[in-house]
N, C-alpha and C. Protein backbone atom coordinates (compact mmCIF):
# COMPACT_ATOMS: atom_id res chain seq x y z
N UNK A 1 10.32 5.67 -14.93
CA UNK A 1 11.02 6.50 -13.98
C UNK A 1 11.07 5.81 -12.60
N UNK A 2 10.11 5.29 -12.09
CA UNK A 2 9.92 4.56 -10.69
C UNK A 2 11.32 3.49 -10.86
N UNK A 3 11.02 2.66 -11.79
CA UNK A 3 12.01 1.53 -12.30
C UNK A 3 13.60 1.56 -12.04
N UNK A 4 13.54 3.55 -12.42
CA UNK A 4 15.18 3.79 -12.49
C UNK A 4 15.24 4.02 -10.64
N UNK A 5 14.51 4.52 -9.67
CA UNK A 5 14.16 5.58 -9.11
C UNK A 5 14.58 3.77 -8.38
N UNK A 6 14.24 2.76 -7.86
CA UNK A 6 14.30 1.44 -7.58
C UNK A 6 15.36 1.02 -7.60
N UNK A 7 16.09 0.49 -8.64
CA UNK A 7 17.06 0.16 -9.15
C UNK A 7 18.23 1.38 -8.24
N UNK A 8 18.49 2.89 -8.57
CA UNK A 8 19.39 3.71 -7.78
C UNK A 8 19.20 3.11 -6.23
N UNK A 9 18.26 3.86 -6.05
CA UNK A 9 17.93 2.98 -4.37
C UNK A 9 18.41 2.24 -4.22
N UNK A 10 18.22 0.70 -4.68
CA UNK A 10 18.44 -0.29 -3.73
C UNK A 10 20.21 -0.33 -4.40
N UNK A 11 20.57 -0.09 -4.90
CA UNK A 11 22.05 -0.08 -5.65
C UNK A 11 22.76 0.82 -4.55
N UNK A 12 22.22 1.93 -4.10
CA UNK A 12 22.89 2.40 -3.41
C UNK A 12 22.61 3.04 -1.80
N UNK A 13 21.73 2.11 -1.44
CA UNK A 13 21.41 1.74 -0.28
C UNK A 13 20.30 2.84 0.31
N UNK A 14 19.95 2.93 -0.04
CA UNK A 14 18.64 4.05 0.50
C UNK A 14 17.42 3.26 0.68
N UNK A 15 17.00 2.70 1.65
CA UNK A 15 16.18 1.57 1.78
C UNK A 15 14.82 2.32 1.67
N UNK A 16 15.00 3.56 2.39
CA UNK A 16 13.38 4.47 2.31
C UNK A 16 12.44 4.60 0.97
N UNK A 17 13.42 4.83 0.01
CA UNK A 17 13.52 5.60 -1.61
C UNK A 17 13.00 4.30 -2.07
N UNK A 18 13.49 2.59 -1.74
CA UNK A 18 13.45 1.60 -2.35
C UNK A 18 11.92 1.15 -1.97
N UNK A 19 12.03 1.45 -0.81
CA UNK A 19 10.20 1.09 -0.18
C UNK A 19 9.46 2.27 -0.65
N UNK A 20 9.59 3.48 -0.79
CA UNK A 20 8.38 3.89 -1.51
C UNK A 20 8.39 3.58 -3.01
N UNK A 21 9.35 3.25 -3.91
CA UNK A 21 9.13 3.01 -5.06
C UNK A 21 8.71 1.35 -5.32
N UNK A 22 8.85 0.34 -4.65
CA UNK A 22 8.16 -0.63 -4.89
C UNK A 22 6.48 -0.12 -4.37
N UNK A 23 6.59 0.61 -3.62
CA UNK A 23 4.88 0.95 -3.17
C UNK A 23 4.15 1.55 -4.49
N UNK A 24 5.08 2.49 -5.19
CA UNK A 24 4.51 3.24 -6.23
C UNK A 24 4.04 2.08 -7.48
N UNK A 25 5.11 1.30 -7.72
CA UNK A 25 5.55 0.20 -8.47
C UNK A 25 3.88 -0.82 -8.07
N UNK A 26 3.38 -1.02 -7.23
CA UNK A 26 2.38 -1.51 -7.23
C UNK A 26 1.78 -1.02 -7.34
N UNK A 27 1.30 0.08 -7.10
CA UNK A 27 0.13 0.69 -7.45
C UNK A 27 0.18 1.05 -8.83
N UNK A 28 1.26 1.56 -9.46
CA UNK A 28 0.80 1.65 -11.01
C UNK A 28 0.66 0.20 -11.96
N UNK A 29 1.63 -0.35 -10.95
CA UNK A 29 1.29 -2.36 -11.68
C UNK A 29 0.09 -2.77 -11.74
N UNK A 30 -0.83 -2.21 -10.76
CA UNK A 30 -2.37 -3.11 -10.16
C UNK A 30 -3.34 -3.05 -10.74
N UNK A 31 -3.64 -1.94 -11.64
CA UNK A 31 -4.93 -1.62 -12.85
C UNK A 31 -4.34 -2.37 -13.81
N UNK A 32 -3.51 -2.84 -14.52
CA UNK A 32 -3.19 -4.03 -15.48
C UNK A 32 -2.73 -5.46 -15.10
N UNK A 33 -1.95 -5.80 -14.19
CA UNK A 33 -1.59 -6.79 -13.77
C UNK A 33 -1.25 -7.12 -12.24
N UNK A 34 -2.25 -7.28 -11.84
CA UNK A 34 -1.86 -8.00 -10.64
C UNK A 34 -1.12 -8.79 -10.04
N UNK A 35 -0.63 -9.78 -10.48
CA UNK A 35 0.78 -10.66 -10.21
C UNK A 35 1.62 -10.29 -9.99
N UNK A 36 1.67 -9.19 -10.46
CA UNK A 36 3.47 -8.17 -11.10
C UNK A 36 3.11 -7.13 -9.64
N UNK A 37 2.24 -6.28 -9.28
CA UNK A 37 2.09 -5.53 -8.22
C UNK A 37 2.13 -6.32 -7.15
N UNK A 38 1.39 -7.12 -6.93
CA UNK A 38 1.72 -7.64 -5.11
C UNK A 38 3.32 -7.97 -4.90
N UNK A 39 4.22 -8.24 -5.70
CA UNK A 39 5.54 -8.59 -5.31
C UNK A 39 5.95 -7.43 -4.69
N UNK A 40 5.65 -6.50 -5.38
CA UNK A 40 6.07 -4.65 -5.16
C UNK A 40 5.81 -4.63 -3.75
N UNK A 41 4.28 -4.61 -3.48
CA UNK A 41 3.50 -4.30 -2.67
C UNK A 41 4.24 -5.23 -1.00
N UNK A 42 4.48 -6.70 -1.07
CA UNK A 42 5.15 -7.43 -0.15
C UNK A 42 6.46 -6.33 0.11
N UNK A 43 7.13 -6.42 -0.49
CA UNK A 43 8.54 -5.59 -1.15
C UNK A 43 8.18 -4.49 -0.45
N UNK A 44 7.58 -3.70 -0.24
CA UNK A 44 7.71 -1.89 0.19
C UNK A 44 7.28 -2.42 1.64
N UNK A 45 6.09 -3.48 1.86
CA UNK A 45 5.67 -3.70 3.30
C UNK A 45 6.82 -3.92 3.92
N UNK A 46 7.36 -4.66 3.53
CA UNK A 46 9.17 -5.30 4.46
C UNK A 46 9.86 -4.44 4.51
N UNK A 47 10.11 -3.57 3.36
CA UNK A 47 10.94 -2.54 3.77
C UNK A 47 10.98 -1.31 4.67
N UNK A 48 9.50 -0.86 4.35
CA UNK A 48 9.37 0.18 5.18
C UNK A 48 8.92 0.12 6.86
N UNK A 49 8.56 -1.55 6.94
CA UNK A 49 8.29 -1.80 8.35
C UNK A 49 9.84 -2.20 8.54
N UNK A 50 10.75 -2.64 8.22
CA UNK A 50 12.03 -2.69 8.95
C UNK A 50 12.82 -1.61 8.63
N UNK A 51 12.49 -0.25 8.32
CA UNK A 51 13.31 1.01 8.93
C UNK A 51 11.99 1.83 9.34
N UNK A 52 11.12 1.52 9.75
CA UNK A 52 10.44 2.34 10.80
C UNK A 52 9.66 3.36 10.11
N UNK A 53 9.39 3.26 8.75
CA UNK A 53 8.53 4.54 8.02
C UNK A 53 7.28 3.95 7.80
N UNK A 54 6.52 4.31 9.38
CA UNK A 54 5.14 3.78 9.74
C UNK A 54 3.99 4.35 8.67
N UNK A 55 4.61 5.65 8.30
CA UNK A 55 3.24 6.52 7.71
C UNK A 55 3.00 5.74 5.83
N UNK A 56 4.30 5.80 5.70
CA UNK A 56 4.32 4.98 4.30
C UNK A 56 4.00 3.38 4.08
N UNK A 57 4.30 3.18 5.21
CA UNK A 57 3.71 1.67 5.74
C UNK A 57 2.47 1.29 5.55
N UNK A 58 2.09 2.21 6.06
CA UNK A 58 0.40 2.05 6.13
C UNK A 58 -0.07 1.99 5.37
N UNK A 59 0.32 3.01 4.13
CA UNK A 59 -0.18 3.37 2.96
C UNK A 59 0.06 2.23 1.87
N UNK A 60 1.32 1.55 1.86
CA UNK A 60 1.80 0.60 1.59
C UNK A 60 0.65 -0.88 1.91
N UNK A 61 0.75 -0.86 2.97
CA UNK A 61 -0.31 -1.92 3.52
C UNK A 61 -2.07 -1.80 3.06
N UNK A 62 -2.41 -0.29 2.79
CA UNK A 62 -3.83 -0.26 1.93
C UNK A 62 -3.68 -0.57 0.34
N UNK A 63 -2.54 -0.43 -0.14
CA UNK A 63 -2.51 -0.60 -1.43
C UNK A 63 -2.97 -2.17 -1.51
N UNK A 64 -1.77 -3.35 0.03
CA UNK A 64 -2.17 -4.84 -0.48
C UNK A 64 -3.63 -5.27 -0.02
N UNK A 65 -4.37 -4.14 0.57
CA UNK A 65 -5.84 -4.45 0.71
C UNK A 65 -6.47 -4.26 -0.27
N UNK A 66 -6.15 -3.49 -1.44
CA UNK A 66 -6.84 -3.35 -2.23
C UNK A 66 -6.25 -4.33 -3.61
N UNK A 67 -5.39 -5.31 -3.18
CA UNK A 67 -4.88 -6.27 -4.30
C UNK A 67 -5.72 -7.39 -4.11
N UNK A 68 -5.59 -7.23 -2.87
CA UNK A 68 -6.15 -8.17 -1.78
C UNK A 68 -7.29 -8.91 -2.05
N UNK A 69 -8.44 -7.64 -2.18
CA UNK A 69 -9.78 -7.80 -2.35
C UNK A 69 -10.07 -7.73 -4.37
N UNK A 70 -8.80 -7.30 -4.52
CA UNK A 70 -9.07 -7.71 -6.52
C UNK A 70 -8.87 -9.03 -6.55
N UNK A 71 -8.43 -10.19 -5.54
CA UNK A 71 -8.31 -11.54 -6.27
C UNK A 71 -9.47 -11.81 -5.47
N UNK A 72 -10.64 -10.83 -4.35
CA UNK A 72 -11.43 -11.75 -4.31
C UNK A 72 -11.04 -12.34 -2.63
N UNK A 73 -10.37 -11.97 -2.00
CA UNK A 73 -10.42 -11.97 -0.27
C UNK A 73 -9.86 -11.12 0.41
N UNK A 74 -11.47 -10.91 0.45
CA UNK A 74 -11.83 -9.88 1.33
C UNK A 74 -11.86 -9.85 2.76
N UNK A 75 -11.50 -10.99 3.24
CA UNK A 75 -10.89 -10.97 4.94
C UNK A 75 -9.53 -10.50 4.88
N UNK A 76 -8.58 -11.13 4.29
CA UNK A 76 -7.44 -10.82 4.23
C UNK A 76 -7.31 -8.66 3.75
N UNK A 77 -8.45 -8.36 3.08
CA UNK A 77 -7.81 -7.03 2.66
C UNK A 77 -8.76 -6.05 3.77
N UNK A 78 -9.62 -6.80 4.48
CA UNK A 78 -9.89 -6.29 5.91
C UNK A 78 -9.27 -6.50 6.71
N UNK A 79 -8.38 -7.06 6.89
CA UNK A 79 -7.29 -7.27 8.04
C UNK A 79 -6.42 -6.20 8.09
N UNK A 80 -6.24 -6.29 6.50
CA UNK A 80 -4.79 -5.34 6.35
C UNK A 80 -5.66 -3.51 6.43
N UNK A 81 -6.58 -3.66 6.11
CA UNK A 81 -7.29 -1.70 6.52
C UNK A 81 -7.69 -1.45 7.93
N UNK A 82 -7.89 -3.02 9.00
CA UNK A 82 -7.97 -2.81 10.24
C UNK A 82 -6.27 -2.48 10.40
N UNK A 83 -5.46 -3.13 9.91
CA UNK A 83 -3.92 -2.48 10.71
C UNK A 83 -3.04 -1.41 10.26
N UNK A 84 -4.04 -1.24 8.68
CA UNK A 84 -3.39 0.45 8.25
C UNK A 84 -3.88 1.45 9.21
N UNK A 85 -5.32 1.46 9.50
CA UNK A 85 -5.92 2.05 10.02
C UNK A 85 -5.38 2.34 11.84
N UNK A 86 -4.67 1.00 12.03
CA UNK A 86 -4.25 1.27 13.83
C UNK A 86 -2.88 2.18 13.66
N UNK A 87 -2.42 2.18 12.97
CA UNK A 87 -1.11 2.64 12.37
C UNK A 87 -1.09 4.39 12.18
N UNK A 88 -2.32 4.45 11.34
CA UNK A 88 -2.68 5.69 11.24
C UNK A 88 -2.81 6.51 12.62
N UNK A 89 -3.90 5.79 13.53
CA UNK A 89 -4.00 6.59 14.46
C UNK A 89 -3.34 6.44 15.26
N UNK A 90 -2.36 5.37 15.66
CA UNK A 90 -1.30 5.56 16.87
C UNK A 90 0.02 6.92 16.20
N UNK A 91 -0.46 7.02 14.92
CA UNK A 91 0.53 8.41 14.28
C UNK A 91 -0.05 9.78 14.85
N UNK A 92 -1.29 9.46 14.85
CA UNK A 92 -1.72 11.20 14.53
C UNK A 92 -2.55 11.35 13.30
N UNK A 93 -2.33 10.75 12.31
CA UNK A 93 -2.24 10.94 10.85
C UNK A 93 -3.40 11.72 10.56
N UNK A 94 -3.45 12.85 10.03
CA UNK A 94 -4.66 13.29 9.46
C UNK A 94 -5.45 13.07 8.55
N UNK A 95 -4.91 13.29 7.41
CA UNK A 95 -6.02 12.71 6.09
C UNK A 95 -6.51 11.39 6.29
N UNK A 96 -5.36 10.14 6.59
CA UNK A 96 -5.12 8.45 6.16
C UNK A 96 -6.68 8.34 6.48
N UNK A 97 -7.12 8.36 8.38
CA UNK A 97 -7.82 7.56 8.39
C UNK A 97 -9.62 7.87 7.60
N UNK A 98 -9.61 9.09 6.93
CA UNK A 98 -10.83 9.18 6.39
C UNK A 98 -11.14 8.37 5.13
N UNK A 99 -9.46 7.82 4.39
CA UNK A 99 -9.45 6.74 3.54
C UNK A 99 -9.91 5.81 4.22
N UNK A 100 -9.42 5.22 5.09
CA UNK A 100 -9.59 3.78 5.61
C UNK A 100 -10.88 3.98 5.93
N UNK A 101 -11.48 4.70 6.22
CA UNK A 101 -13.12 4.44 6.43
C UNK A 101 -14.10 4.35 5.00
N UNK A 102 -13.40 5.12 4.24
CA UNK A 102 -14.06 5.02 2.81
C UNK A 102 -13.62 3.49 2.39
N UNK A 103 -12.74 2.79 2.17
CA UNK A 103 -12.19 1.44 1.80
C UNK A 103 -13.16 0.88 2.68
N UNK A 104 -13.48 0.52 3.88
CA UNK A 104 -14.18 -0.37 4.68
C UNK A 104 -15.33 0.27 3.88
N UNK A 105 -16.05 1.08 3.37
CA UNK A 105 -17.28 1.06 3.20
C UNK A 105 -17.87 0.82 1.79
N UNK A 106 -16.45 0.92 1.04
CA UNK A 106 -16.56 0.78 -0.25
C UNK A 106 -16.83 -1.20 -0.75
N UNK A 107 -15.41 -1.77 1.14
CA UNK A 107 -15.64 -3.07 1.06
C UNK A 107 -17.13 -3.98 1.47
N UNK A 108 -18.16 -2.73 2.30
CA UNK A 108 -19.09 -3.40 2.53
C UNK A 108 -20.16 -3.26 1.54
N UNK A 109 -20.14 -2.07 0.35
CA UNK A 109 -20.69 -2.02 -0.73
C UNK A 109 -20.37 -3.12 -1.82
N UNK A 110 -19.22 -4.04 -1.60
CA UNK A 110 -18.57 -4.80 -2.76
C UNK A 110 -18.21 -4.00 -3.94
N UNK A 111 -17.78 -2.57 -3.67
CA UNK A 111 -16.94 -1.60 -4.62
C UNK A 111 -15.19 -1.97 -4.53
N UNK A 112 -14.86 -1.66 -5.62
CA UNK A 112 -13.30 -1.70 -5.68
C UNK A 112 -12.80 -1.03 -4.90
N UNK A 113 -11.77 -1.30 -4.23
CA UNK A 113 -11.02 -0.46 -3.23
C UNK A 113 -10.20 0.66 -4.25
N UNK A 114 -9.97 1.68 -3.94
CA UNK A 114 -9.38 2.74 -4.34
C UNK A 114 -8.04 2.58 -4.40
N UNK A 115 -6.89 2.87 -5.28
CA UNK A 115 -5.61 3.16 -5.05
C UNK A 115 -5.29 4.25 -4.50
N UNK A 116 -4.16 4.32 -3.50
CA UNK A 116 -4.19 5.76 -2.78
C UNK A 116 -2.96 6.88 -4.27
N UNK A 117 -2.25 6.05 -4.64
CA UNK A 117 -1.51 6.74 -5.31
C UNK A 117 -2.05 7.27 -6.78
N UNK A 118 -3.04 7.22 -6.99
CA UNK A 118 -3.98 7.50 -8.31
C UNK A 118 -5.01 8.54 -8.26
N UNK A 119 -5.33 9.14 -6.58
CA UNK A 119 -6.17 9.82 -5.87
C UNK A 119 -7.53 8.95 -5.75
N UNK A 120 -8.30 9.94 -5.23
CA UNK A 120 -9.48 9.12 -4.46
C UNK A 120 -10.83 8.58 -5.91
């Protein structure tokens, strides 16, 4: 369904619809194959930072922290939860940043980072 949900989007120009479904698209890619999700994951970051949908952005951007730290660098997927996390709060955001504090602590336990789209 995401696949079709992608494909309409970007066919018919809805760039929003196209960036959250490559976001979704990684996250259900990332528990089996990793290779195949970070393309997604690049893919929804570009999109949704060049039409301005900060909140999905973010969320977008914890998913590649948590790809991030599955190959194993873990600076790089702390970078990216320090700038989901600035994102969050220059929003307002309510729930986001109590994730991003669980991910940083899960990263200083050496636990798997969580997918946000799978629940906590």
């Amino acid at each position: 369904m995401i696949e079709d949900v992608l494909r309409t989007s970007r066919s018919t120009g809805y760039p929003y619809l196209e960036g959250v479904s490559h976001w979704l698209m990684a996250e259900y890619c990332a528990p089996e194959d990793l290779a195949s999700a970070e393309p997604h994951a690049e893919s929804a970051v570009e999109i949704l930072q060049r039409i301005g949908a900060r909140n999905d952005l973010a969320r977008a951007i914890l998913t590649r922290a948590a790809l991030r730290q599955a190959v194993g660098d873990v600076t790089a997927a702390r970078d990216l939860l320090d700038r989901a996390d600035l994102i969050f709060r220059e929003l307002g955001t309510l729930d986001e940043p109590a994730r991003v504090r669980a991910a940083f602590a899960a990263l200083d336990r050496g636990s798997t980072l969580p997918l946000l789209a799978r629940g906590p």
